[in-house]
N, C-alpha and C. Protein backbone atom coordinates (compact mmCIF):
# COMPACT_ATOMS: atom_id res chain seq x y z
N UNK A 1 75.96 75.10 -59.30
CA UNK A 1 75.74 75.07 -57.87
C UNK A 1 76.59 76.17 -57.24
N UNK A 2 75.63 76.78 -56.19
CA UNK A 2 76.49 78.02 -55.61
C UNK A 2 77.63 77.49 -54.39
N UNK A 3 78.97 78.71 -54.41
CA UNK A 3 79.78 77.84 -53.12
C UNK A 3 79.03 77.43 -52.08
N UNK A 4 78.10 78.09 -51.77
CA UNK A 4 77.89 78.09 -49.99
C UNK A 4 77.15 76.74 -50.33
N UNK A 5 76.62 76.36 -51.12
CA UNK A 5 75.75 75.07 -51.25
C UNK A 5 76.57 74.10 -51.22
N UNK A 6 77.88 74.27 -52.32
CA UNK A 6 79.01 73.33 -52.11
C UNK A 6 79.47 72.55 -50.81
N UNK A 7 80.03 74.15 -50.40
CA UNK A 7 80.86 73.92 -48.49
C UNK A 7 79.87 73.05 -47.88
N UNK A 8 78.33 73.32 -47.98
CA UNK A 8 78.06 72.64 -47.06
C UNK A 8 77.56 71.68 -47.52
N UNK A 9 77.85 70.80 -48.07
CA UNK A 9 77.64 69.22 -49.00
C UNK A 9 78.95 68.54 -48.15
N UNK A 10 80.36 69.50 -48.64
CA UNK A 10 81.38 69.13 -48.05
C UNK A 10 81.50 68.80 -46.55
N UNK A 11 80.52 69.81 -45.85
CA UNK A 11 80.92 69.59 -44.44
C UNK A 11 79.85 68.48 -44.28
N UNK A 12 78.73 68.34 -44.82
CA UNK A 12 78.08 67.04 -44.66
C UNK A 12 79.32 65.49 -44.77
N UNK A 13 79.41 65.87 -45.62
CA UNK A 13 80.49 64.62 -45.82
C UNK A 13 81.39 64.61 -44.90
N UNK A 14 81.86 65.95 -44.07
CA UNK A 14 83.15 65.91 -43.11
C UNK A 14 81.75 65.15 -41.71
N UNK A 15 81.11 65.17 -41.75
CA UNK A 15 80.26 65.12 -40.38
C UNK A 15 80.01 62.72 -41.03
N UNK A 16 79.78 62.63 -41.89
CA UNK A 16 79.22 61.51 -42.56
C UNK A 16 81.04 60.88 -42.14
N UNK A 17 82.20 60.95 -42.27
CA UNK A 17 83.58 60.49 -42.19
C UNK A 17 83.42 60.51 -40.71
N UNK A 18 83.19 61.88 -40.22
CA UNK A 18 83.43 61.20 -37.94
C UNK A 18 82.60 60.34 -37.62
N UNK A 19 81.24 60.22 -38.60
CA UNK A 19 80.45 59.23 -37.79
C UNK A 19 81.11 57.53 -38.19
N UNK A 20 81.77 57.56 -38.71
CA UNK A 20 82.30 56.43 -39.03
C UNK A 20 83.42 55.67 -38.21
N UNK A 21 83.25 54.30 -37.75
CA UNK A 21 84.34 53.75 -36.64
C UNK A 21 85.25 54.24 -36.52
N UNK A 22 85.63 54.77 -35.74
CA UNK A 22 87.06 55.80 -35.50
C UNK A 22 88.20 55.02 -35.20
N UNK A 23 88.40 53.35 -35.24
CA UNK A 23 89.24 52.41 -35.14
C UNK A 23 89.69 52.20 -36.33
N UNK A 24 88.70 52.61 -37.74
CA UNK A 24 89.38 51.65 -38.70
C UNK A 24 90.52 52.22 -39.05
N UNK A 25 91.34 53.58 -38.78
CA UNK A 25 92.43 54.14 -39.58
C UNK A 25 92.85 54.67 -38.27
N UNK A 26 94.00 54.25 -38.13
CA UNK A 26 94.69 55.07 -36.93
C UNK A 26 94.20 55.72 -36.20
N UNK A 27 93.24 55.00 -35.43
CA UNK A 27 92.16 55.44 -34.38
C UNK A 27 91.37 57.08 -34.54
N UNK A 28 91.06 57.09 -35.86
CA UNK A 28 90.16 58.12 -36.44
C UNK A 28 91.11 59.19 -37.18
N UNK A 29 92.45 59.21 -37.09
CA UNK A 29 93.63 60.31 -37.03
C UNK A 29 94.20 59.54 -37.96
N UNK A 30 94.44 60.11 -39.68
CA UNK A 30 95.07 58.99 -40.12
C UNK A 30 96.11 60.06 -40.42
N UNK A 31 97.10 59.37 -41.01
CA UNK A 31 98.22 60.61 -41.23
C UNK A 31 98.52 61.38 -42.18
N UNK A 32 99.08 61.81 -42.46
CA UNK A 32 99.30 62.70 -43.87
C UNK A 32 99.47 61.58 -45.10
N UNK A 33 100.02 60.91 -44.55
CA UNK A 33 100.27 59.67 -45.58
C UNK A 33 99.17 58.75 -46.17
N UNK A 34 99.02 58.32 -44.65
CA UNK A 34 97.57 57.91 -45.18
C UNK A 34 95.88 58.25 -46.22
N UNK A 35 96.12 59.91 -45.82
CA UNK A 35 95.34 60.91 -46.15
C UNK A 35 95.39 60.58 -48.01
N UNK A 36 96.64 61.04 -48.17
CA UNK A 36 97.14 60.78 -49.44
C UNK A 36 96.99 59.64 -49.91
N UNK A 37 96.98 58.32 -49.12
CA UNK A 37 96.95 56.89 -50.02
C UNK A 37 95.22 56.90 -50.05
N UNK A 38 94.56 57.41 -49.12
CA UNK A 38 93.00 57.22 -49.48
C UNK A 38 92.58 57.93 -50.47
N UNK A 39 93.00 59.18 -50.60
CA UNK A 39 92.77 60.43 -51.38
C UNK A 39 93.11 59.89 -53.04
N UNK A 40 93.76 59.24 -53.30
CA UNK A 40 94.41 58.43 -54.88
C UNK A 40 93.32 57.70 -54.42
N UNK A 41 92.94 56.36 -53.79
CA UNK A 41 92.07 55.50 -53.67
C UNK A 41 91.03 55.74 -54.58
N UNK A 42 90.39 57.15 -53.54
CA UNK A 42 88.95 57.26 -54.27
C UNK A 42 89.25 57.94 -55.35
N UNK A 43 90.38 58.53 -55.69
CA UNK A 43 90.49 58.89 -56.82
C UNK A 43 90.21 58.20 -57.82
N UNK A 44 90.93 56.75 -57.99
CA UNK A 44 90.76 56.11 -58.81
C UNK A 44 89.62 55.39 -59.05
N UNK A 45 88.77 55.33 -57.97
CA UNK A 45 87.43 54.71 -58.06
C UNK A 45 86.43 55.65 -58.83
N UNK A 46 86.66 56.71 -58.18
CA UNK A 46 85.99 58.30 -59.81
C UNK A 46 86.17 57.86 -61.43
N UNK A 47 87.35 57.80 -61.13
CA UNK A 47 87.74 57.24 -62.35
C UNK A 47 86.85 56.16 -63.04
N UNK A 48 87.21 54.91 -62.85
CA UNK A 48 86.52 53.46 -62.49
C UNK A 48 85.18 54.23 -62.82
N UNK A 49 84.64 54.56 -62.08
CA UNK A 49 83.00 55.52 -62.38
C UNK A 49 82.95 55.85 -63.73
N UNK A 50 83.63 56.64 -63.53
CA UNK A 50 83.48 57.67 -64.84
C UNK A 50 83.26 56.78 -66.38
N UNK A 51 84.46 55.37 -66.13
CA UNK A 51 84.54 55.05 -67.59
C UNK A 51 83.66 53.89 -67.54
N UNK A 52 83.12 53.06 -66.26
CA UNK A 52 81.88 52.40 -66.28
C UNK A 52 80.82 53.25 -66.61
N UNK A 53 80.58 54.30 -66.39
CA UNK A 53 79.58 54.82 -66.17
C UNK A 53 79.27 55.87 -67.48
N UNK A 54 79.95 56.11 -68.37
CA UNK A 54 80.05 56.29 -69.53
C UNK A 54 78.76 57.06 -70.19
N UNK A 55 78.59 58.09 -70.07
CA UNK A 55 77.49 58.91 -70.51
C UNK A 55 76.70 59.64 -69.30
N UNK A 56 76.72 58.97 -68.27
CA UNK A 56 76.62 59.59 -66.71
C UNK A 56 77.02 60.72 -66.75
N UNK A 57 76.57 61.92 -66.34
CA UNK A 57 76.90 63.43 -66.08
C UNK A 57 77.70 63.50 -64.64
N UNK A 58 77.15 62.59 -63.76
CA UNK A 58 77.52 62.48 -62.55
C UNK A 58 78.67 61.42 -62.35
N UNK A 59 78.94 60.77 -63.16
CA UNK A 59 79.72 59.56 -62.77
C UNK A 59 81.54 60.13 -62.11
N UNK A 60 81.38 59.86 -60.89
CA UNK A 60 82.64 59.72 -60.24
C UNK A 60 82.57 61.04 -59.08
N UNK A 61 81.33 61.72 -59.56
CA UNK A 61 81.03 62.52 -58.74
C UNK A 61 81.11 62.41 -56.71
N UNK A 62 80.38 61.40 -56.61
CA UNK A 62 80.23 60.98 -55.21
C UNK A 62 81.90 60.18 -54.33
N UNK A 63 82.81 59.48 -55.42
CA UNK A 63 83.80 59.52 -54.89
C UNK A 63 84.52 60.82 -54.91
N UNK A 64 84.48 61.49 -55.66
CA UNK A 64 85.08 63.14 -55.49
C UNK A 64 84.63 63.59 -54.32
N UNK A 65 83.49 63.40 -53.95
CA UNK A 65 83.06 64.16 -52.61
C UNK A 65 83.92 63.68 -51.23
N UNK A 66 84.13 62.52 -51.51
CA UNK A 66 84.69 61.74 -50.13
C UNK A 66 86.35 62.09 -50.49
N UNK A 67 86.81 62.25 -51.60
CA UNK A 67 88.48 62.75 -51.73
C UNK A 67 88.48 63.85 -51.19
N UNK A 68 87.68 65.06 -50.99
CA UNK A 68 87.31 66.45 -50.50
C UNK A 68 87.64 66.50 -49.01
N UNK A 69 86.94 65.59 -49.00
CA UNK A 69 86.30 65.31 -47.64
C UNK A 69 87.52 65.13 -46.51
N UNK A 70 88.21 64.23 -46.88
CA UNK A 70 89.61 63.68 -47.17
C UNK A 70 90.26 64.59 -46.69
N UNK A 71 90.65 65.38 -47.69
CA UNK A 71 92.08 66.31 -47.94
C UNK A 71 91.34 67.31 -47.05
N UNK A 72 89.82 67.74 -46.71
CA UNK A 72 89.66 68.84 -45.46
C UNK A 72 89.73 68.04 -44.32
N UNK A 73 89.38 66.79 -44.04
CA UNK A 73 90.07 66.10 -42.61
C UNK A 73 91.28 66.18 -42.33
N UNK A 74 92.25 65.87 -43.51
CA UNK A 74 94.02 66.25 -43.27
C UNK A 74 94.20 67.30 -43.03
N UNK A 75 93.74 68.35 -43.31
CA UNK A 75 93.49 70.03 -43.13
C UNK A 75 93.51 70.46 -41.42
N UNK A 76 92.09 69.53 -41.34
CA UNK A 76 91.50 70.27 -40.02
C UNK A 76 92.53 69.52 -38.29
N UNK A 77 93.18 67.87 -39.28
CA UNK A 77 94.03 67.22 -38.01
C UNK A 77 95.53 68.24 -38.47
N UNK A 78 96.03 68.79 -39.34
CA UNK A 78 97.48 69.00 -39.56
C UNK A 78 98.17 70.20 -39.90
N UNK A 79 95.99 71.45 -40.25
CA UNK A 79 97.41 72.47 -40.69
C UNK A 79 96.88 72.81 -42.49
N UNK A 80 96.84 73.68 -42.74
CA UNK A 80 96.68 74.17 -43.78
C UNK A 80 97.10 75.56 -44.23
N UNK A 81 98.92 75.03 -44.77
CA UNK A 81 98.96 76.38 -45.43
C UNK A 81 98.50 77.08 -46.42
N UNK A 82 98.67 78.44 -45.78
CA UNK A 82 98.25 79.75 -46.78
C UNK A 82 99.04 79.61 -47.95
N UNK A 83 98.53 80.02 -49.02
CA UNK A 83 98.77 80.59 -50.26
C UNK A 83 99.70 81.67 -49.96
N UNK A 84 100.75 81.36 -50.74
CA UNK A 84 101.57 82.47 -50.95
C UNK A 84 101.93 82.91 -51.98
N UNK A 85 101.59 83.83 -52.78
CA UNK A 85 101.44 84.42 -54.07
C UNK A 85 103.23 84.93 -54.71
């Protein structure tokens, strides 16, 4: 799959997270912390996928999308530093 097809899967998913009750996590703004405890969450549910799902090409795929999703919402509320080589 090409990037530009990627990004915009990703930003689907960033658009699919605002439409979602903006009460349930610190009134839509969750924190860095939080970011991070969801971000392991679905991590581990990939996981969980992966070894239920056991021969699946895709398995854990769709929680990966929402960890993405995630860590570019913490991005877009907090700041994303540059790479410094």
């Amino acid at each position: 799959m090409e990037r530009k097809k990627v990004y915009e899967i990703i930003d689907g998913e960033r658009d699919y997270q605002n439409s979602l009750n903006p009460q349930w996590c610190h009134d839509g703004k969750p924190t860095i912390e939080a970011s991070i405890l969801l971000m392991e969450e679905y991590l581990n549910r990939a996981k969980k996928a992966w070894v239920t799902k056991y021969g699946d090409p895709q398995a854990g795929l769709d929680e990966m999308r929402a960890v993405i999703g995630i860590g570019v919402r913490c991005f877009e509320l907090y700041g994303v530093p540059e790479r410094k080589r």
